[in-house]
Protein backbone atom coordinates (compact mmCIF):
# COMPACT_ATOMS: atom_id res chain seq x y z
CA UNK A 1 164.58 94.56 205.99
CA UNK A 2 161.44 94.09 205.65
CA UNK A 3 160.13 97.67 205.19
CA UNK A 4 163.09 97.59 202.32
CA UNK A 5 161.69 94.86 200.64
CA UNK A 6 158.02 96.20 200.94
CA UNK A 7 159.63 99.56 199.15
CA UNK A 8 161.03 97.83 196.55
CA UNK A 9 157.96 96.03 195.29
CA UNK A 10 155.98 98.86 195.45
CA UNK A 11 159.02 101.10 193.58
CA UNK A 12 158.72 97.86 191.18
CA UNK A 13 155.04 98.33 190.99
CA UNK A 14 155.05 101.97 190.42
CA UNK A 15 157.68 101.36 187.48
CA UNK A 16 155.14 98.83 186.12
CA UNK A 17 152.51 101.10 185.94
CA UNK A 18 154.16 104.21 184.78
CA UNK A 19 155.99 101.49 182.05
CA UNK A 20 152.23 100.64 181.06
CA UNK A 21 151.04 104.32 181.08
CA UNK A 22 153.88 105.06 178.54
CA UNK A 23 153.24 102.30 176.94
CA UNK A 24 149.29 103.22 176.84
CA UNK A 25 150.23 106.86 175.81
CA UNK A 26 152.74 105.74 172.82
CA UNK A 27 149.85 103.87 171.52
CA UNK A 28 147.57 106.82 171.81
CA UNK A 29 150.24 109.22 170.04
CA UNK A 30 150.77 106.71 167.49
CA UNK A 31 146.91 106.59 166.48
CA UNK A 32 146.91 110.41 166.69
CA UNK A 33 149.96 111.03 164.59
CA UNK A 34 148.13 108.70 162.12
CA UNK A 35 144.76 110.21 162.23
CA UNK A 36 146.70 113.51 161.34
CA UNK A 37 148.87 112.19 158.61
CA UNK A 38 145.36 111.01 157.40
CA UNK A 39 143.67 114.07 157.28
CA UNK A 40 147.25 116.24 155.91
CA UNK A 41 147.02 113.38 152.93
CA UNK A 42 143.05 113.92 152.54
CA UNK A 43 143.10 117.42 152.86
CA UNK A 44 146.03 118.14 150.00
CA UNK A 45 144.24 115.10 148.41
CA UNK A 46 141.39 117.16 147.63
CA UNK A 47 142.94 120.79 147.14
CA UNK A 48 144.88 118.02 144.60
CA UNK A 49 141.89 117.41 143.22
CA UNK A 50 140.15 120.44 142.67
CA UNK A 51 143.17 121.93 140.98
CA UNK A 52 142.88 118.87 138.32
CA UNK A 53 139.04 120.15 138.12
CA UNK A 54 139.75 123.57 137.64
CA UNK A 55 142.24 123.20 135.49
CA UNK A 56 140.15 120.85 133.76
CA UNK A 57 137.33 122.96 132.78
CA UNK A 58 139.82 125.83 131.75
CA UNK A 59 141.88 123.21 129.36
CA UNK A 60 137.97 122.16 127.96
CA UNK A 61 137.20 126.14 127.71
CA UNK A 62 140.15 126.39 125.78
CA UNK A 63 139.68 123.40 123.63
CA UNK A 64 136.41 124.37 122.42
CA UNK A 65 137.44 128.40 121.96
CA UNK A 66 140.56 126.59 119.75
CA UNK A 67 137.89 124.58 118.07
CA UNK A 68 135.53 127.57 117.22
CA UNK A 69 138.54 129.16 116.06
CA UNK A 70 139.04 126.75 113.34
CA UNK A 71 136.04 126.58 112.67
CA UNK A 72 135.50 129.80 111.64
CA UNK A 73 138.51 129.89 109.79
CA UNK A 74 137.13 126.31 108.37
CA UNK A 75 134.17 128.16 107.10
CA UNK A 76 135.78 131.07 105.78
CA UNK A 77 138.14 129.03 103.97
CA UNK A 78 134.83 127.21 103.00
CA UNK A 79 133.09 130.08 101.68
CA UNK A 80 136.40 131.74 99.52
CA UNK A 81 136.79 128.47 98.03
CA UNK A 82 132.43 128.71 96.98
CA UNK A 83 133.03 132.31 95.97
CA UNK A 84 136.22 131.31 93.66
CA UNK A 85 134.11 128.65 92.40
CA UNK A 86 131.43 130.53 91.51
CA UNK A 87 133.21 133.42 89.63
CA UNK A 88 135.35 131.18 88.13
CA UNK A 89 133.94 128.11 87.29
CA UNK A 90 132.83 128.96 83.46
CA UNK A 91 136.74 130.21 83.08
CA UNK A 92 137.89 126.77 84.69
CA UNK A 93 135.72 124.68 82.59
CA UNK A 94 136.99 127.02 79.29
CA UNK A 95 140.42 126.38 80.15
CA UNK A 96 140.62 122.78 80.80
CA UNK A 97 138.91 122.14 77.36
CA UNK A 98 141.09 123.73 75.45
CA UNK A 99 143.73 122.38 77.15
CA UNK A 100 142.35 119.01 76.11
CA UNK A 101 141.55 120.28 72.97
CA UNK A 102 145.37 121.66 71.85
């Protein structure tokens, strides 16, 4: 009987440790699954982030190629309008007087 006994305590003890060693090992999984999830967040985080970069710089590039572009055709526009001035101005300033004139 008392063999039994002494068998069962130390069955009881054994279950107490292997309980704590799961215990122990849940905790340690737990910390590692976070530490990955972590790093999985960080790491598409940052590809994230240097998409927005990239695609930044290429949405500026085209900006300012958009803005040249219109500012050409600004200045074109700008020199036509001198040019028409210029070869017409005398007939502009004829016709408006004798408009007022009549």
């Amino acid at each position: 009987m008392k063999d039994m006994i002494k068998k069962i305590v130390e069955m009881d003890l054994e279950a107490q440790k292997l309980y704590e060693q799961n215990l122990s090992e849940k905790d340690n999984l737990e910390k590692v699954i976070e530490e990955e999830k972590k790093e999985i967040i960080d790491k598409h985080l940052n590809e994230a982030k240097k998409i927005v970069a990239e695609k930044e710089t290429e949405l500026k590039k085209d900006a300012e190629s958009e803005w040249e572009k219109n500012e050409k055709s600004r200045a074109d526009a700008l020199e036509k309008l001198q040019k028409d001035y210029e070869e017409n101005c005398d007939k502009w300033v004829d016709s408006i007087v004798q408009r007022v004139l009549s």
